[in-house]
Protein backbone atom coordinates (compact mmCIF):
# COMPACT_ATOMS: atom_id res chain seq x y z
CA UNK A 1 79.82 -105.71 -16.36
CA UNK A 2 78.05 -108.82 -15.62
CA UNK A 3 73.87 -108.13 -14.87
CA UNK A 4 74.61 -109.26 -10.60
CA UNK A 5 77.38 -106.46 -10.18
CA UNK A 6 74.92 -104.59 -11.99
CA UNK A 7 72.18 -104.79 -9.49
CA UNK A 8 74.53 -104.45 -6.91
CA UNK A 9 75.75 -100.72 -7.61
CA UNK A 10 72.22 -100.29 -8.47
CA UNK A 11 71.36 -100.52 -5.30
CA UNK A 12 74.36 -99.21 -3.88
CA UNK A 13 73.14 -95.85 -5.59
CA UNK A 14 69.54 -95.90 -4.66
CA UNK A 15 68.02 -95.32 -1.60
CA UNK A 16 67.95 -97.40 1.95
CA UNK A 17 66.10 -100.84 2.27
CA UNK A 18 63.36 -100.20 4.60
CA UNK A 19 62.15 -103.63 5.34
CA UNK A 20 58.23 -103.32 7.42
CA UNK A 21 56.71 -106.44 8.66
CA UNK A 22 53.35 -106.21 9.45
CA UNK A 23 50.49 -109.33 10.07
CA UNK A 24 47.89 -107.57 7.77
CA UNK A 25 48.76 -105.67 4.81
CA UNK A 26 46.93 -104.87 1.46
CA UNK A 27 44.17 -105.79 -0.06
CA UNK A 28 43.17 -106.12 3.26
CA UNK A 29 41.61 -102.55 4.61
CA UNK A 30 41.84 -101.62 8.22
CA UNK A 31 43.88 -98.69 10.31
CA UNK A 32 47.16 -100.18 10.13
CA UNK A 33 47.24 -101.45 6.78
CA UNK A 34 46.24 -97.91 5.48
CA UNK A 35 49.11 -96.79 7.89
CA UNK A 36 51.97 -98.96 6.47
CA UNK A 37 50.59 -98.50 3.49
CA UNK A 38 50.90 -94.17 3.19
CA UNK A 39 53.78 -94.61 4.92
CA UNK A 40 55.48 -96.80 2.22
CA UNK A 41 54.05 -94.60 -0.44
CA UNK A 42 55.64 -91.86 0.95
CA UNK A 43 58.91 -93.65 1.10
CA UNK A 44 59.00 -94.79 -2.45
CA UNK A 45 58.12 -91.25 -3.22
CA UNK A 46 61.50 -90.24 -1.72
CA UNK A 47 63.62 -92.13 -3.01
CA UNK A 48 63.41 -95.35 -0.32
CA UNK A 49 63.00 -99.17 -1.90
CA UNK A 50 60.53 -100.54 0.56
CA UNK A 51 59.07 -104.19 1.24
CA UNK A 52 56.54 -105.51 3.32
CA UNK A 53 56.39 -108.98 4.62
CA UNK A 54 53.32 -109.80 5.88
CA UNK A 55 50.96 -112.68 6.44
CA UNK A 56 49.78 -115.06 3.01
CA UNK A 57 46.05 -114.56 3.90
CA UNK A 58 43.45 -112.34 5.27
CA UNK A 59 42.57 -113.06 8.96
CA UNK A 60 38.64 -112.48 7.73
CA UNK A 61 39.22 -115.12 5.06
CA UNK A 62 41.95 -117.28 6.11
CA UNK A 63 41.23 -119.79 3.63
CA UNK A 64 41.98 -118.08 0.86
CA UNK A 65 45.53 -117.58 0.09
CA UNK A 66 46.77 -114.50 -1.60
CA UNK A 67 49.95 -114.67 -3.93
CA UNK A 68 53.16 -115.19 -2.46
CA UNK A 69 54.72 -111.75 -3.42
CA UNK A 70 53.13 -108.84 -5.48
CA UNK A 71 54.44 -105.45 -6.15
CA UNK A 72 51.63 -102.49 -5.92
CA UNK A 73 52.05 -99.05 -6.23
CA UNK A 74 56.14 -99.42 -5.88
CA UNK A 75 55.69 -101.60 -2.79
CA UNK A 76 57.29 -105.04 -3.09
CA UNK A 77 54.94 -107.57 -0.95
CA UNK A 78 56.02 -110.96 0.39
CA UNK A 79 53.36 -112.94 2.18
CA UNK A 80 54.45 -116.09 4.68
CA UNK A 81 52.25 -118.27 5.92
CA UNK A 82 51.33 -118.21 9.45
CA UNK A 83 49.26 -120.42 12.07
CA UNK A 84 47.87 -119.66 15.74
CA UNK A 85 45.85 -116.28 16.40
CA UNK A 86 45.38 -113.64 14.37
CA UNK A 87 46.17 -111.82 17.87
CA UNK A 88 49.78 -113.27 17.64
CA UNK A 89 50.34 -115.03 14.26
CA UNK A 90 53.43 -117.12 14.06
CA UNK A 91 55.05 -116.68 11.04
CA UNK A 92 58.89 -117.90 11.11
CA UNK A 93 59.54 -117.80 7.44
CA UNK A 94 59.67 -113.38 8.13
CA UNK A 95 63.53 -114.46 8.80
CA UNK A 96 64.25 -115.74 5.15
CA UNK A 97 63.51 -112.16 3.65
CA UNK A 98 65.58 -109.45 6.02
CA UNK A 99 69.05 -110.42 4.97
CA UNK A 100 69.47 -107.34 2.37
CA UNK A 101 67.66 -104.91 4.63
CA UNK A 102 68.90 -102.11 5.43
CA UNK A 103 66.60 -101.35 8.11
CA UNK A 104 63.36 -103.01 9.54
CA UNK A 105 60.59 -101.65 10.34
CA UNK A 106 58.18 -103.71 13.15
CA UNK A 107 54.60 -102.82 13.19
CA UNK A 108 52.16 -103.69 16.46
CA UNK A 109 53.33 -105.67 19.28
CA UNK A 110 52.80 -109.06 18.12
CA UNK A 111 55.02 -112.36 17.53
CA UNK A 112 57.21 -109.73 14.80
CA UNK A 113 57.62 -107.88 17.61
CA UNK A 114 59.29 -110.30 19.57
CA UNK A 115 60.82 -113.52 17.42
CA UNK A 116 62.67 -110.47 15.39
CA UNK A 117 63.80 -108.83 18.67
CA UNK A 118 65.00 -112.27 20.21
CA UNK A 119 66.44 -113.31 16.64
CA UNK A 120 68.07 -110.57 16.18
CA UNK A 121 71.43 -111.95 15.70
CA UNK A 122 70.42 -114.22 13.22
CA UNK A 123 69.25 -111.45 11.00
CA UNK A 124 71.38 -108.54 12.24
CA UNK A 125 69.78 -105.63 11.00
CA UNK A 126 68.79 -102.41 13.12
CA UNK A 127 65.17 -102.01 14.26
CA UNK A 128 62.34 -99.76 15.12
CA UNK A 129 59.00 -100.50 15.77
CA UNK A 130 55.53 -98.69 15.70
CA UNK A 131 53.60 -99.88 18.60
CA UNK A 132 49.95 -99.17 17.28
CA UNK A 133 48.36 -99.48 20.27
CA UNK A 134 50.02 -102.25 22.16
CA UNK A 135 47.89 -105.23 23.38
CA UNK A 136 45.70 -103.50 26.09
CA UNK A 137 43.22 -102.46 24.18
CA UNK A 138 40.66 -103.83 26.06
CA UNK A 139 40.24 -105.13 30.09
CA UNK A 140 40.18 -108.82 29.28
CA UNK A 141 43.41 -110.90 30.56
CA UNK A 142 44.56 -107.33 32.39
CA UNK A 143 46.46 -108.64 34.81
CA UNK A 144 48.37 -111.70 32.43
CA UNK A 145 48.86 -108.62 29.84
CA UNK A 146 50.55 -106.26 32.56
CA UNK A 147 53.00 -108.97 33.41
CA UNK A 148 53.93 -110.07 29.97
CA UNK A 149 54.16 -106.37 29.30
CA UNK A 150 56.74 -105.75 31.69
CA UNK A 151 58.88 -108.88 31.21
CA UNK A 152 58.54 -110.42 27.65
CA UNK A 153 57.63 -107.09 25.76
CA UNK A 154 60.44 -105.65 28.14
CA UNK A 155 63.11 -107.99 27.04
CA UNK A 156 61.97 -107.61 23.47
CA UNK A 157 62.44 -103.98 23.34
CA UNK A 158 65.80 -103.97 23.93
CA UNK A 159 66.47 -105.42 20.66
CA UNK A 160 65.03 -102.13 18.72
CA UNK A 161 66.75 -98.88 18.73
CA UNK A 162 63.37 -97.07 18.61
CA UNK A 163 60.10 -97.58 19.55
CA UNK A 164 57.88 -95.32 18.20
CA UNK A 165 54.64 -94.37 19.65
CA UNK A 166 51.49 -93.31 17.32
CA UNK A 167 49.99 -91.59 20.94
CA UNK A 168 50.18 -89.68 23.64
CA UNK A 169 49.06 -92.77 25.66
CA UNK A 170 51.10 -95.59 23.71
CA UNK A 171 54.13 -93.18 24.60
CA UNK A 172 53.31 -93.10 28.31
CA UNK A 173 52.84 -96.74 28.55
CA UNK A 174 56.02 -97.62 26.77
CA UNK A 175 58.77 -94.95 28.38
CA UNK A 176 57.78 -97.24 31.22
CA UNK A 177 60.22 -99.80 29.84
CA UNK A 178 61.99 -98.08 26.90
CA UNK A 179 62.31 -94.62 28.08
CA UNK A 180 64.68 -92.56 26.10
CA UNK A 181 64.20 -94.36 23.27
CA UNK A 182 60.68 -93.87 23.13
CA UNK A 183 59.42 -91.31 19.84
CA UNK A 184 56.14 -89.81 19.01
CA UNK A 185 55.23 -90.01 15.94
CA UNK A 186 50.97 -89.88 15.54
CA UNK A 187 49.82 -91.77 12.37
CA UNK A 188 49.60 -90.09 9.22
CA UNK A 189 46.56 -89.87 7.37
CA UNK A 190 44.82 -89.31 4.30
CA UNK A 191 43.01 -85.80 4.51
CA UNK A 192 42.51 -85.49 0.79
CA UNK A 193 40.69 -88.14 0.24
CA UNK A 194 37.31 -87.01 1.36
CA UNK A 195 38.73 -83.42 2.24
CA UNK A 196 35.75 -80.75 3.11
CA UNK A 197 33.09 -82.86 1.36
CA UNK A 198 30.93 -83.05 4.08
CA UNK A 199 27.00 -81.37 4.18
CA UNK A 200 27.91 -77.20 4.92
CA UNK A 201 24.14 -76.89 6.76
CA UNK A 202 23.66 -79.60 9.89
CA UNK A 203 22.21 -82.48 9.35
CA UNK A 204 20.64 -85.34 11.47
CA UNK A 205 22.79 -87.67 9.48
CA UNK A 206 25.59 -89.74 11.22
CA UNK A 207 28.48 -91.75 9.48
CA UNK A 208 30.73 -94.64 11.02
CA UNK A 209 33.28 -96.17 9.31
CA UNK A 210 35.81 -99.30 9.95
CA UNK A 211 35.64 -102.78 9.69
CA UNK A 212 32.59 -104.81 11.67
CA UNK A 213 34.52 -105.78 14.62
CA UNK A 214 33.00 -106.46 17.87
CA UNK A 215 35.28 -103.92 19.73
CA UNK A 216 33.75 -101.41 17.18
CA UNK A 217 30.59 -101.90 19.27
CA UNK A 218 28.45 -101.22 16.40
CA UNK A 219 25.46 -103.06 18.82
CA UNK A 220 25.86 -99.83 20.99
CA UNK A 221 25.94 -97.38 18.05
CA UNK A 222 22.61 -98.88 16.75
CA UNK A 223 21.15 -98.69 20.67
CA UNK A 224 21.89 -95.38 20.35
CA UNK A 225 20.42 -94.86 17.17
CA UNK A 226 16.71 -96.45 18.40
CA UNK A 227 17.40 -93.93 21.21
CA UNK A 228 17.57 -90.93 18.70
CA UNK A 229 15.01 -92.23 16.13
CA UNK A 230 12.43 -92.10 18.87
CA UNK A 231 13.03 -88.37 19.25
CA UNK A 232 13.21 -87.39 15.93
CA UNK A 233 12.05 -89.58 13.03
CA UNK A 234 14.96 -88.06 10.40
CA UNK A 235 17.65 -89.03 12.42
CA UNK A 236 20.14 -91.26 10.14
CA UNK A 237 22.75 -93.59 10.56
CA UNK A 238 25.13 -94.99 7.57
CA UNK A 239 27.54 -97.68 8.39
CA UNK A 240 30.35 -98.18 6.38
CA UNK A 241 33.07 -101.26 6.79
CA UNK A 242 34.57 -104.36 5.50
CA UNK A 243 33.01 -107.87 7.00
CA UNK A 244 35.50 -108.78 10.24
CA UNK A 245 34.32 -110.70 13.36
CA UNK A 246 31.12 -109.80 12.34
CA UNK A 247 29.26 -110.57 9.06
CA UNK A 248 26.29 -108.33 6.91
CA UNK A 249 23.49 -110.80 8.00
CA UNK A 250 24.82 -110.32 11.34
CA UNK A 251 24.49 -106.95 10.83
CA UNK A 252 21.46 -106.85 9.09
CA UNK A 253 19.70 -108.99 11.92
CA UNK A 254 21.25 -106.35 14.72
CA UNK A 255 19.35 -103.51 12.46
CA UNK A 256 15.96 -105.59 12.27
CA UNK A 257 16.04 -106.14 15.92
CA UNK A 258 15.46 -102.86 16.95
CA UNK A 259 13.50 -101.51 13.75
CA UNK A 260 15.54 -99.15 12.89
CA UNK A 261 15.41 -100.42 8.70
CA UNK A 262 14.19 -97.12 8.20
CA UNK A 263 17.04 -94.90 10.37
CA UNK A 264 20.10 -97.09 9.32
CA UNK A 265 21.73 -98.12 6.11
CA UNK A 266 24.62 -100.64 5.67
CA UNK A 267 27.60 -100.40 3.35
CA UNK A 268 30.24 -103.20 2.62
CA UNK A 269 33.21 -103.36 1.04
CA UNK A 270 32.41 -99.89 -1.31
CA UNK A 271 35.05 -97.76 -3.00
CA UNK A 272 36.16 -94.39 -1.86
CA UNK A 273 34.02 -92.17 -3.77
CA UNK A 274 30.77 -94.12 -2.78
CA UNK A 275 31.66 -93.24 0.56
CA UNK A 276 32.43 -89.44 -0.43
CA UNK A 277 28.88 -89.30 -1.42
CA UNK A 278 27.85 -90.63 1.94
CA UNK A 279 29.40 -88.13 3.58
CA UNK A 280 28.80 -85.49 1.51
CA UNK A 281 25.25 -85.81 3.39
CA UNK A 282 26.17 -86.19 6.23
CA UNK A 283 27.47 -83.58 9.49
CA UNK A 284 28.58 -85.92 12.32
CA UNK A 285 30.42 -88.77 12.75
CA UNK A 286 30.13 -91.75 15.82
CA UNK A 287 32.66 -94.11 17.33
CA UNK A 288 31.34 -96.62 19.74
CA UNK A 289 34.96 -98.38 19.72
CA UNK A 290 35.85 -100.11 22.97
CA UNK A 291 39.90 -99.60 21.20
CA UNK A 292 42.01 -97.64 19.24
CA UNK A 293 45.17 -97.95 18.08
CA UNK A 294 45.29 -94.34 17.20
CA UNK A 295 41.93 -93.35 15.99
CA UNK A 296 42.40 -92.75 12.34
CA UNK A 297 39.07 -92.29 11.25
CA UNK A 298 38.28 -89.54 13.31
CA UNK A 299 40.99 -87.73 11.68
CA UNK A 300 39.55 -88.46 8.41
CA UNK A 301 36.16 -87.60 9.34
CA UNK A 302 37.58 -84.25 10.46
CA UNK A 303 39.40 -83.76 7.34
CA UNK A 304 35.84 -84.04 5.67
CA UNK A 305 34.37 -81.86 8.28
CA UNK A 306 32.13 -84.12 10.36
CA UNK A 307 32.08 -83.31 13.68
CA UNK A 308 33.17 -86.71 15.56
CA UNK A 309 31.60 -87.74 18.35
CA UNK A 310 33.80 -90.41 20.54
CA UNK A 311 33.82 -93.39 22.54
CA UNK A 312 35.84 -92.36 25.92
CA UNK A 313 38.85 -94.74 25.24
CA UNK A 314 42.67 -93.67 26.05
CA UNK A 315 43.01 -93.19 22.18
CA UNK A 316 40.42 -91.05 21.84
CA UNK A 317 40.32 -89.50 24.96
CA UNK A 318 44.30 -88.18 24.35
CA UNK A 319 42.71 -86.98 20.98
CA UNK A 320 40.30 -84.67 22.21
CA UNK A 321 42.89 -83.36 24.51
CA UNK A 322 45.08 -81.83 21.40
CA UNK A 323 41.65 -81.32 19.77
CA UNK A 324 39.02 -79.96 21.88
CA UNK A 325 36.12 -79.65 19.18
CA UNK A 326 35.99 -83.03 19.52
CA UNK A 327 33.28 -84.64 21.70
CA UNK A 328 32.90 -87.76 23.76
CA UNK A 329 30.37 -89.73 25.30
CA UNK A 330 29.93 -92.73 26.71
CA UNK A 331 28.71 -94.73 24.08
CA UNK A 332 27.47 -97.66 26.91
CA UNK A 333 24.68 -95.56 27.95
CA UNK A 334 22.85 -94.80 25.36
CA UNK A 335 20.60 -91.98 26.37
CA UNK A 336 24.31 -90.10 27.42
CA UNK A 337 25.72 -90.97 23.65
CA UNK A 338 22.13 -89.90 22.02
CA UNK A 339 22.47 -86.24 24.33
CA UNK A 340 25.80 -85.74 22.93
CA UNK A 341 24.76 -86.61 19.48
CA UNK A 342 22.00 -84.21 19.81
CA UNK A 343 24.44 -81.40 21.29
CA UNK A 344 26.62 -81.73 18.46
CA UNK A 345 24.07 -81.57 15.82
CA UNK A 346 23.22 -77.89 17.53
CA UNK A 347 26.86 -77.03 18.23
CA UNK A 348 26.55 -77.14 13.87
CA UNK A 349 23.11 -75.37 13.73
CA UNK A 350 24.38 -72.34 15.22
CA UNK A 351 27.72 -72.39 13.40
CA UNK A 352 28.77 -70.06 11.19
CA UNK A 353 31.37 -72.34 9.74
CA UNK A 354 34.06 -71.94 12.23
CA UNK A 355 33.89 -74.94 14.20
CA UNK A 356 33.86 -76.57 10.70
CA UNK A 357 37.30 -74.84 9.86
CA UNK A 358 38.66 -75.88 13.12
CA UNK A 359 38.17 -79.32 12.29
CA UNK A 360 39.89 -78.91 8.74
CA UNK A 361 42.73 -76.67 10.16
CA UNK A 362 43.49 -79.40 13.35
CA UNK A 363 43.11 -82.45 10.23
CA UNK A 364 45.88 -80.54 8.30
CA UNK A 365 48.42 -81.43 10.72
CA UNK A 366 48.28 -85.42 9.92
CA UNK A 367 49.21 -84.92 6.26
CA UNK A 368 51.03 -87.95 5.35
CA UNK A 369 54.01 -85.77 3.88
CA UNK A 370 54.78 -84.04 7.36
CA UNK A 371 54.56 -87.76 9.30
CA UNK A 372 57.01 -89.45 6.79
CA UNK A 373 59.63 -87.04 7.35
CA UNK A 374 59.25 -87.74 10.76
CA UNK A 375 59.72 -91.50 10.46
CA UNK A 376 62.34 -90.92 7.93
CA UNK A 377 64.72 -88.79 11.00
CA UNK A 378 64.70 -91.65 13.17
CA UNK A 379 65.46 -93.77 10.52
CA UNK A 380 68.55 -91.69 9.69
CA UNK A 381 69.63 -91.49 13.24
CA UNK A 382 69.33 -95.13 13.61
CA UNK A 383 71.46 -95.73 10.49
CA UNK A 384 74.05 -93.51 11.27
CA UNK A 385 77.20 -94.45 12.88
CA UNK A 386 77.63 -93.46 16.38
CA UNK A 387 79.62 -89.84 16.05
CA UNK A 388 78.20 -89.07 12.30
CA UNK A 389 75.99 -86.91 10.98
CA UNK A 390 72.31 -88.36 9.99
CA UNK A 391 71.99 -85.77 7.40
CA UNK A 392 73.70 -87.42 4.27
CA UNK A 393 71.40 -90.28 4.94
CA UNK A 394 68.47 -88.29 4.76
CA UNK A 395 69.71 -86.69 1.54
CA UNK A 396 70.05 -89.69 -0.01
CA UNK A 397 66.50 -91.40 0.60
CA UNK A 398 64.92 -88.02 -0.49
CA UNK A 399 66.74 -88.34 -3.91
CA UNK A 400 64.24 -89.97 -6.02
């Protein structure tokens, strides 16, 4: 038997191609890298192959370009180049690695989204997509978004058989134009990592974590913080992230400005159990974010058992709806955010640990094993002839 028919009935045996194509995948760290990323884990776990395709640099550091394809932990990576925004990166070489898929797998409404959609019978492959969010994330261009949304990202989503929604809100917005075939699915995520490692007695301590964007509104976070540090000296604030729009000195300068060198410390780029130790003393955590995809940090923060406090975006808003413990504030007014900050460090005072197993109890429910099984049903029904059962496709990309 020659090596090619080899490989052929190889593959033949094992489990489903799921092709993903995403604009940002690893090294880079961010919400939906670490999504794609558990999610192919869990895949390869079960059986799946998996590749990514993906962009040939980080948007932070376009300059540098990383290698062309790369296998880690099971996961083949292909990285294309791309040019334009890192908002909608066009990247037509995607089409030169789909032909053996079996399925792909779009993430975030970008120019995947739609040259795949319109392409679609150049590649010919079934589709779903994860919608992460969408594009309105913010007010800016509302009205030029709204009317691309409902004809171009309309169009487009005819060519997928699912779109799958990682929120409440995502899912409203899109039944608007996909309707039945429209799935929730919210993101997995990682609630081992720094699982109950949090301070057990309150503290004045306060953790943020995610890469220094300017939607993260880390300026308003830090107005906040001169807010609380005026009312009680011990109040802390450690900020942990990855350089984005914004840079350390940037950063640094913001802290300076209001004198808070004392109140605030700044972590880049650290590894996971540096940040375990943060938390570990630590009680609450703060989002100032103007946008969320989903909002995957707070359900890592609750999996350590911080007590988040929120910006009110739709993300996090439909969080606290599923999860009233939860708080919000509006992180624009500053002497609002610093109240709520100070309610929550009471609400833990006077706990006697139950709030705190809330939060752990409510994180349990995004373990990445439950999501993927999820994600792994609609792929079966989407590769399953019309008429047939999806269950011998399941059984075969669970055999490992």
């Amino acid at each position: 038997m020659t090596s090619a028919v080899a490989d052929i009935q190889a593959n033949k045996q094992a489990g489903p191609l799921i092709v993903h194509v995403v604009r940002q995948f690893l090294p880079n760290k961010g919400g939906l890298e670490d999504v794609v990323a558990n999610l192919c884990r869990q895949l390869v776990s079960r059986g799946y192959r998996v590749r990514v395709v993906t962009c040939n640099s980080l948007f932070s550091d376009p300059g540098r370009h990383l290698p062309e394809s790369e296998t880690i932990d099971g996961i083949e990576i292909v990285r294309i180049p791309w040019s334009g925004s890192s908002r909608y990166p066009l990247a037509p070489k995607v089409f030169r690695h789909l032909a053996d898929a079996d399925l792909i797998h779009v993430h975030a409404i970008d120019f995947f989204f739609d040259a795949l959609a319109w392409g679609k019978l150049l590649h010919g492959r079934p589709m779903v997509a994860t919608t992460h969010g969408g594009f309105f994330h913010t007010q800016k261009y509302a009205a030029i978004k709204k009317v691309w949304f409902n004809t171009a990202t309309r169009l487009s989503a005819l060519g997928y058989a699912s779109l799958i929604c990682c929120s409440q809100s995502d899912a409203r917005l899109f039944s608007q134009i996909a309707d039945s075939r429209v799935h929730l699915i919210e993101n997995g995520a990682d609630v081992s990592k720094f699982s109950n490692c949090a301070a057990l007695e309150a503290r004045r301590r306060v953790v943020t974590i995610g890469r220094f964007s300017i939607n993260k509104r880390l300026d308003h976070l830090l107005d906040v913080m001169k807010v609380l540090a005026a009312r009680h000296d011990d109040w802390h604030l450690d900020i942990v992230g990855a350089e984005s729009d914004l840079d350390r000195a940037t950063m640094e300068k913001e802290i300076a400005a209001r004198n808070l060198a004392r109140n605030v410390a700044l972590h880049v780029s650290i590894d996971e159990g540096s940040i375990r130790n943060i938390i570990a003393r630590a009680s609450l955590f703060a989002s100032a974010s103007e946008y969320e995809g989903f909002g995957l940090v707070a359900i890592e923060a609750m999996s350590a058992g911080l007590l988040p406090v929120l910006n009110v975006n739709e993300a996090y808003k439909a969080m606290a709806e599923t999860h009233p413990a939860l708080m919000l504030a509006d992180f624009a007014d500053p002497e609002a955010a610093a109240d709520a900050l100070t309610e929550a460090f009471e609400r833990l005072e006077a706990d006697d640990l139950s709030l705190r197993q809330e939060l752990l109890r409510d994180a349990r429910a995004y373990a990445w094993n439950e999501v993927a099984q999820r994600y792994m049903d609609v792929y079966a029904e989407t590769l399953t002839p019309r008429g047939k059962s999806p269950q011998l496709l399941r059984q075969r990309g669970q055999a490992a």
